[in-house]
N, C-alpha and C. Protein backbone atom coordinates (compact mmCIF):
# COMPACT_ATOMS: atom_id res chain seq x y z
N UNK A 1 0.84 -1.17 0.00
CA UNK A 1 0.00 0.00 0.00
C UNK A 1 0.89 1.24 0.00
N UNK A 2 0.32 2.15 -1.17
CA UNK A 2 1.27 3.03 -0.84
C UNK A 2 0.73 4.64 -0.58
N UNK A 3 0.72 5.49 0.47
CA UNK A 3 0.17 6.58 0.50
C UNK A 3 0.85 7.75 -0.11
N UNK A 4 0.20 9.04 -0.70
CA UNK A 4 1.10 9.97 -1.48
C UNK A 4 0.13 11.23 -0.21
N UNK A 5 1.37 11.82 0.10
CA UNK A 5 0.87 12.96 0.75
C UNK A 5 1.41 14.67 -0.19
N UNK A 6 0.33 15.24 -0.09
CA UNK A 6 0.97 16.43 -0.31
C UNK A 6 1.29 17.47 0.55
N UNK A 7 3.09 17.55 0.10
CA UNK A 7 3.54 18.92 1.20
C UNK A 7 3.65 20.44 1.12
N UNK A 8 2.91 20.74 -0.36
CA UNK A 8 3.00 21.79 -1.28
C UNK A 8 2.79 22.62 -0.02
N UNK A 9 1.54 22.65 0.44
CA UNK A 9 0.90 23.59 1.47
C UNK A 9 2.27 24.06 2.72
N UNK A 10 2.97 22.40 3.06
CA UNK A 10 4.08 23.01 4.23
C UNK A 10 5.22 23.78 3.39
N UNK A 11 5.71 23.16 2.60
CA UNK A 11 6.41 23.83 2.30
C UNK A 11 6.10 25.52 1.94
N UNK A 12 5.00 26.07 1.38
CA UNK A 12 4.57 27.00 1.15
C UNK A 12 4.37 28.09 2.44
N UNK A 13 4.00 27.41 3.65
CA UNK A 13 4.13 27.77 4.83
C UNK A 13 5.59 28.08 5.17
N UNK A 14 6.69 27.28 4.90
CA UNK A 14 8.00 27.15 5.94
C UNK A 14 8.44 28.55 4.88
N UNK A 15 8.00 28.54 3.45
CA UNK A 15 8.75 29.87 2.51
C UNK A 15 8.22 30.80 3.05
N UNK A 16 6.97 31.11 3.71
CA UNK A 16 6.64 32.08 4.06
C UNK A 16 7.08 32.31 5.22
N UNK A 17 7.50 31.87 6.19
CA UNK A 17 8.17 31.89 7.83
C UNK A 17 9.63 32.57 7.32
N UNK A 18 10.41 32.17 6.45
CA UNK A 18 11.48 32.97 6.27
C UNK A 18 11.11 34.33 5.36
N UNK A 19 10.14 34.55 4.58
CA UNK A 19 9.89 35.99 4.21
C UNK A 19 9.38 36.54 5.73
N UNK A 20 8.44 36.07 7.06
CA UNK A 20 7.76 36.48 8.04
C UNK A 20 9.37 36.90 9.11
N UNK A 21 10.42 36.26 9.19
CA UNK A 21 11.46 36.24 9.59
C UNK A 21 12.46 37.46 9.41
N UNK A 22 12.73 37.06 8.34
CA UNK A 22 13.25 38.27 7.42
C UNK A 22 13.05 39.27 8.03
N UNK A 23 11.28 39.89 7.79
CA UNK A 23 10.47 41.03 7.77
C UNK A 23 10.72 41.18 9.33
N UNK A 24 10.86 40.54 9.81
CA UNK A 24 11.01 40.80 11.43
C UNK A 24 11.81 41.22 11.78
N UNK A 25 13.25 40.88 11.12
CA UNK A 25 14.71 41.42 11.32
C UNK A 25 14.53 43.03 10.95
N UNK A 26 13.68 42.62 10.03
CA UNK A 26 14.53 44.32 9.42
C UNK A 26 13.47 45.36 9.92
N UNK A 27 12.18 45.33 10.81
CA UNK A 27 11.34 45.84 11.84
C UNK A 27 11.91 45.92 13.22
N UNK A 28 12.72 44.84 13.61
CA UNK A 28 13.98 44.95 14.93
C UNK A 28 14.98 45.88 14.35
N UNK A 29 15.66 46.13 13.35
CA UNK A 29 16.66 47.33 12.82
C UNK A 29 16.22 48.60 13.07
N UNK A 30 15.08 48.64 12.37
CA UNK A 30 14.62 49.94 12.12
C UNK A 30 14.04 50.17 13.45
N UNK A 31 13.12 49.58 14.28
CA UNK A 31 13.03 50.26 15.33
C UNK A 31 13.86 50.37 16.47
N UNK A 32 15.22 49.54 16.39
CA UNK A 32 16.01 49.72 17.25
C UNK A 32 17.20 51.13 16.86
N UNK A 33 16.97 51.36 15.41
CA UNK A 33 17.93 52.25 15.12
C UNK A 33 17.91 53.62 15.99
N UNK A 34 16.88 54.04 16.76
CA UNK A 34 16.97 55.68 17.49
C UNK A 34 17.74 55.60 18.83
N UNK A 35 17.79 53.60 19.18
CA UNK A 35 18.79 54.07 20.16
C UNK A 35 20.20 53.82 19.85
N UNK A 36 21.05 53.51 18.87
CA UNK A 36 22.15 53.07 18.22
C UNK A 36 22.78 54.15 18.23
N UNK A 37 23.69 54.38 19.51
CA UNK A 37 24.73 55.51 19.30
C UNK A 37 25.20 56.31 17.99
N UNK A 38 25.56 57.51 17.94
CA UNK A 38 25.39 57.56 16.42
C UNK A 38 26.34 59.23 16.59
N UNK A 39 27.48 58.70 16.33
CA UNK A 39 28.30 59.99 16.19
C UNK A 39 28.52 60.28 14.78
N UNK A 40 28.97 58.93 13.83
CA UNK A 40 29.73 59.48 13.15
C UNK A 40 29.08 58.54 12.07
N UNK A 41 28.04 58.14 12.45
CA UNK A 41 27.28 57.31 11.66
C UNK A 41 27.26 55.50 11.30
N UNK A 42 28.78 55.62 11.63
CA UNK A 42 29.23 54.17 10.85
C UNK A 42 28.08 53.03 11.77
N UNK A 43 28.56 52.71 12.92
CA UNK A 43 28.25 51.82 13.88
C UNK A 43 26.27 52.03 13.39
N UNK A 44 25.68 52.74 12.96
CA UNK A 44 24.22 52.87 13.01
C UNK A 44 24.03 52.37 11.27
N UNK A 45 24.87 52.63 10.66
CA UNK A 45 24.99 52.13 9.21
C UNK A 45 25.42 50.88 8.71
N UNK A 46 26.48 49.97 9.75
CA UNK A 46 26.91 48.78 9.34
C UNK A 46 26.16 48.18 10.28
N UNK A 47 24.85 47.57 9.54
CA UNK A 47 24.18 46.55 10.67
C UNK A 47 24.29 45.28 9.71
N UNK A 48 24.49 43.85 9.70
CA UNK A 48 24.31 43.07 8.93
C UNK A 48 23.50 42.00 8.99
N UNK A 49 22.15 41.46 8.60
CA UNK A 49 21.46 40.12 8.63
C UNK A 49 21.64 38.88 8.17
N UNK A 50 22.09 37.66 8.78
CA UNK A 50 22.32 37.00 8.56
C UNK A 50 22.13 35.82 8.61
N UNK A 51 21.68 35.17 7.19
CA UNK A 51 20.62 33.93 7.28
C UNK A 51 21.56 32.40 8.02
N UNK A 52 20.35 31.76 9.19
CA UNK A 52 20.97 31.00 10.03
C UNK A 52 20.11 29.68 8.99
N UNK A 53 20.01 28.57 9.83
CA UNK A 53 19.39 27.56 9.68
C UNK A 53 18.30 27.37 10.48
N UNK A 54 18.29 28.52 11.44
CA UNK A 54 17.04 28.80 12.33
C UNK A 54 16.22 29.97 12.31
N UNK A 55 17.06 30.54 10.89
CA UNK A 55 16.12 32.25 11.26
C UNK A 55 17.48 33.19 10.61
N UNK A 56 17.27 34.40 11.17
CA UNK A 56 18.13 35.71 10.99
C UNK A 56 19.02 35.87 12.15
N UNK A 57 20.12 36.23 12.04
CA UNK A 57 21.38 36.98 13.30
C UNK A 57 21.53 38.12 12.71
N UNK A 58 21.17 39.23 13.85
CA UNK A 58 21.20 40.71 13.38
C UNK A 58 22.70 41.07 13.90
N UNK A 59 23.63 41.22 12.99
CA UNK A 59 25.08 41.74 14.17
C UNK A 59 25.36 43.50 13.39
N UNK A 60 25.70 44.02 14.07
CA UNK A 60 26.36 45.70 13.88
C UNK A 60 27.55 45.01 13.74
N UNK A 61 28.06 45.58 13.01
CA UNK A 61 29.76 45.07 12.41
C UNK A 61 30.70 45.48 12.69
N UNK A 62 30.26 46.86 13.26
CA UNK A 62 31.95 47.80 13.54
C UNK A 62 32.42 46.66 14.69
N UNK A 63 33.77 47.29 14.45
CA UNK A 63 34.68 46.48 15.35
C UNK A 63 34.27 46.43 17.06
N UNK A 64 33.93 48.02 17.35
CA UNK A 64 33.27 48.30 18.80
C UNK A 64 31.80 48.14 19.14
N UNK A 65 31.16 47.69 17.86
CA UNK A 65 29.73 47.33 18.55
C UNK A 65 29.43 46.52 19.83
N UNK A 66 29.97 45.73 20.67
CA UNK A 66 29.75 44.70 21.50
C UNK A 66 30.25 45.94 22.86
N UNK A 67 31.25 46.30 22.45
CA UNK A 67 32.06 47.85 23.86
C UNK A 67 30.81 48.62 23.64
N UNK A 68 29.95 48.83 22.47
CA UNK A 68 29.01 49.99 23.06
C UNK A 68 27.81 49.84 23.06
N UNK A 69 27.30 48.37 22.58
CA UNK A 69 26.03 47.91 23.37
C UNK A 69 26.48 47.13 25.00
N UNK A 70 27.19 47.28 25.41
CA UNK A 70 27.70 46.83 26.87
C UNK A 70 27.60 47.95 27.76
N UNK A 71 27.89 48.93 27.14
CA UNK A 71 28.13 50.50 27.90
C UNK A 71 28.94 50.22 29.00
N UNK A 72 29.83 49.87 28.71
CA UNK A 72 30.88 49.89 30.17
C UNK A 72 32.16 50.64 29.13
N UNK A 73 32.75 51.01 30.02
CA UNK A 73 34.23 51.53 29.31
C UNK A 73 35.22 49.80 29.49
N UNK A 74 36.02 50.06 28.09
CA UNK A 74 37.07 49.09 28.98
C UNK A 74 38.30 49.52 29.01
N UNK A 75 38.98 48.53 28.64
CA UNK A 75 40.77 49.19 29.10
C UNK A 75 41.85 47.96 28.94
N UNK A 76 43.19 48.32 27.92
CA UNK A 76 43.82 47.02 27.75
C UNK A 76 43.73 46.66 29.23
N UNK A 77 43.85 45.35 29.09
CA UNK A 77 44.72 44.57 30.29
C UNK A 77 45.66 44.82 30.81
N UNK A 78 46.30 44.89 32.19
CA UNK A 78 47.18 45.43 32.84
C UNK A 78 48.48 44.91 32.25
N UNK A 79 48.14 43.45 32.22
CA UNK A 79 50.01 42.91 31.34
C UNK A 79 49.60 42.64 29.82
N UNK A 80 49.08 43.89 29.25
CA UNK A 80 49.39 43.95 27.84
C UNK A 80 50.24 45.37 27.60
N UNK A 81 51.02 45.28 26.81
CA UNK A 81 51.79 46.34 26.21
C UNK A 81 51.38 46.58 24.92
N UNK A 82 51.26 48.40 24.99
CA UNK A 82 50.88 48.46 23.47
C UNK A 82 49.65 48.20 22.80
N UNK A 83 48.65 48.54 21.88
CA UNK A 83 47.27 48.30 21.62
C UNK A 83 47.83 47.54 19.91
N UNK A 84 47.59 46.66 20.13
CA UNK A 84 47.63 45.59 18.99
C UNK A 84 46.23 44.59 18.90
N UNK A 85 45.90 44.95 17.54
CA UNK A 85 44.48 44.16 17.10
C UNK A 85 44.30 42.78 17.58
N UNK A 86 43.71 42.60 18.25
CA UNK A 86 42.99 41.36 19.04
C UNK A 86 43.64 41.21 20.37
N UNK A 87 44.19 42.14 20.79
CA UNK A 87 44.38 42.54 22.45
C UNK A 87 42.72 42.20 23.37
N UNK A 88 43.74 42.14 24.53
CA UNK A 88 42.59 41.54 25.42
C UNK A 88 42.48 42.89 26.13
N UNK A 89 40.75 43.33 25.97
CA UNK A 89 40.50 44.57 27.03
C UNK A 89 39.95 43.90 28.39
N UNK A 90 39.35 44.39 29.30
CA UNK A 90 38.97 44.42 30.49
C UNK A 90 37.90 45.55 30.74
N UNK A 91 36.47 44.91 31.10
CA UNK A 91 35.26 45.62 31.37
C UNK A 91 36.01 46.54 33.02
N UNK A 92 35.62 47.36 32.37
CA UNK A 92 35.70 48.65 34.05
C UNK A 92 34.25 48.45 34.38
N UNK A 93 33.18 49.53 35.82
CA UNK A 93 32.55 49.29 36.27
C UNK A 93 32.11 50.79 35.70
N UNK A 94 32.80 51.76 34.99
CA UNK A 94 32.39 53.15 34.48
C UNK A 94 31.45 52.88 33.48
N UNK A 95 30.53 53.73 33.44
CA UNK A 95 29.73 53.72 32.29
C UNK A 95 30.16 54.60 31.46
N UNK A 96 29.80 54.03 29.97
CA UNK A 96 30.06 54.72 28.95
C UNK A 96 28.95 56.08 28.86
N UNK A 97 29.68 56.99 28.47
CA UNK A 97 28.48 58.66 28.32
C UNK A 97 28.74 58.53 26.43
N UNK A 98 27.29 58.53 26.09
CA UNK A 98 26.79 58.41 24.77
C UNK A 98 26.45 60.18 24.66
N UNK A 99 27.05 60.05 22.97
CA UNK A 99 26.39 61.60 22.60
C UNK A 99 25.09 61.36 22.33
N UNK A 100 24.37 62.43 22.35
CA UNK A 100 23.26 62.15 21.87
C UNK A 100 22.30 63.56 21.03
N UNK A 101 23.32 64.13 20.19
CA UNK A 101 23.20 65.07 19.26
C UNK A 101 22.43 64.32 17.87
N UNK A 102 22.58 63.03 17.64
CA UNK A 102 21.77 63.12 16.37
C UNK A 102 20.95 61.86 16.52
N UNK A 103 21.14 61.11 17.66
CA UNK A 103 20.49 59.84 18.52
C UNK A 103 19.65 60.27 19.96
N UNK A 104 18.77 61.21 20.04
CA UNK A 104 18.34 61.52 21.31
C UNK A 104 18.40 60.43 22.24
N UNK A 105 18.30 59.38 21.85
CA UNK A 105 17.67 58.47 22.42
C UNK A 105 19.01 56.92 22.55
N UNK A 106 20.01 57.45 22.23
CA UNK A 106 21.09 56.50 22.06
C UNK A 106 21.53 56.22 23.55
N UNK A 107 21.82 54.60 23.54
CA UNK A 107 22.07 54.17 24.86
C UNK A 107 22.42 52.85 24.66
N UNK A 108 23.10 52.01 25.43
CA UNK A 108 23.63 50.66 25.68
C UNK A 108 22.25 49.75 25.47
N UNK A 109 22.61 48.57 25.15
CA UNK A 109 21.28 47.29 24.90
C UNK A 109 20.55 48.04 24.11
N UNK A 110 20.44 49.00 22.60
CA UNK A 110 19.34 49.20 22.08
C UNK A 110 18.35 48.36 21.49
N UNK A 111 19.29 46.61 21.29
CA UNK A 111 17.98 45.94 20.82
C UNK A 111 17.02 45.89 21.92
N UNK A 112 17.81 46.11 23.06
CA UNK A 112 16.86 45.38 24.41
C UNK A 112 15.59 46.23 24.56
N UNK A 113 16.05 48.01 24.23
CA UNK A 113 15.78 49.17 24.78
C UNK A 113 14.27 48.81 23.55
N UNK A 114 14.28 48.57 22.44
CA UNK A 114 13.37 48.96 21.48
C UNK A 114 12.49 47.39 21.89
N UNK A 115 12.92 46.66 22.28
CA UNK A 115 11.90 45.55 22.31
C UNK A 115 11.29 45.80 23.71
N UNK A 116 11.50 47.07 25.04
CA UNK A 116 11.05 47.21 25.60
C UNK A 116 9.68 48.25 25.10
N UNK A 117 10.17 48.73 23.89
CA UNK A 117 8.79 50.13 23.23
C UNK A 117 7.61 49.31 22.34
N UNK A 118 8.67 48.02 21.87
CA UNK A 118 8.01 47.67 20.71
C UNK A 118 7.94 45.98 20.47
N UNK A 119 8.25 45.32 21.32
CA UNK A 119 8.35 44.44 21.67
C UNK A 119 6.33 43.47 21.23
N UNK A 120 5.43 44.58 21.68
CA UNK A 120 4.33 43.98 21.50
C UNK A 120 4.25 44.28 20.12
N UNK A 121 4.66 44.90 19.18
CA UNK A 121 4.18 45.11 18.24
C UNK A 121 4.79 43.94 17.13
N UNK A 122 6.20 43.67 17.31
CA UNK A 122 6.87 42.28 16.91
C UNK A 122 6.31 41.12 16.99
N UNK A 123 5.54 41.29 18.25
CA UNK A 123 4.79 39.96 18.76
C UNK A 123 3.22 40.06 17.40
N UNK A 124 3.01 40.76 17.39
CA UNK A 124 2.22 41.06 16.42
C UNK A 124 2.18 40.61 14.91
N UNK A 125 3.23 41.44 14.84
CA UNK A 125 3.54 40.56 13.47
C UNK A 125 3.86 39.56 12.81
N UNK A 126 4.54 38.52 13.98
CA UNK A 126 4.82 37.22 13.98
C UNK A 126 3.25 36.72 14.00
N UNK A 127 2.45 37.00 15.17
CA UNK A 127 1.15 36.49 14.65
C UNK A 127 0.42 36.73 13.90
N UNK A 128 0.65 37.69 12.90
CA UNK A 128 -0.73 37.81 12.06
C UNK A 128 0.51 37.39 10.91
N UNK A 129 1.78 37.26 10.76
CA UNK A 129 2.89 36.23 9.58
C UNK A 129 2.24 34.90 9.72
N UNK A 130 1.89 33.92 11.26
CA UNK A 130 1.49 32.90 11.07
C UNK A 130 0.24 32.68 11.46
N UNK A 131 -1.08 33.49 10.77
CA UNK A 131 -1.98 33.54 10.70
C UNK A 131 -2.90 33.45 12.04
N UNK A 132 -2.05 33.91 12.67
CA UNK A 132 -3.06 34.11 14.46
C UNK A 132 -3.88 35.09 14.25
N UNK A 133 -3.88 36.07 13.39
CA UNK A 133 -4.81 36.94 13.76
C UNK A 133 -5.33 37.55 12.66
């Protein structure tokens, strides 16, 4: 006996979860962009998405994105000499002071900061992407 199932429908579903995905990343960008420190532009301009096997990884690319979504200052290590690329820093307990001339709203954790404004509205769109609503 042999049964034939059709998966047209899942599959048609799973293509649409990565367009619903996608669309989600780049709704986490944009609304996280007002708190993304923003002096000189770069760090608010190099954001990159990147397709996983589970979804999207949103990373900011500059070299200091991780020092200024942390907001701590750091500082080479005491037994390093010299600032040479891939030196080991050390988190201090100072907070970093953000300008905030063209970012009113710029501050450490901005993905965290925007999924605290907008967080329901993400939730949103994921459900009405997989037809909750």
């Amino acid at each position: 006996m042999t049964n034939k199932v059709d998966l047209s429908p899942l599959v048609t579903r799973l293509n649409n979860l990565n367009v619903l995905t996608n669309r989600l990343a780049d709704v986490i960008v944009r609304d996280s962009d007002q708190y993304v420190p923003f002096l000189s532009s770069h760090l608010a301009k190099h954001v990159s998405r990147i397709q996983t096997g589970t979804g999207v990884t949103i990373v900011w690319t500059e070299p200091y994105a991780a020092y200024m979504y942390g907001g701590k200052v750091m500082v080479k290590a005491p037994d390093t000499i010299g600032q040479r690329r891939g030196y080991h820093k050390v988190v201090t307990d100072r907070p970093l002071n953000y300008n905030h001339t063209k970012h009113a709203l710029a501050q450490k954790g901005w993905v965290d900061k925007a999924y605290l404004v907008n967080g329901h509205n993400w939730a949103a769109l994921v459900a009405h992407g997989l037809g909750a609503t």
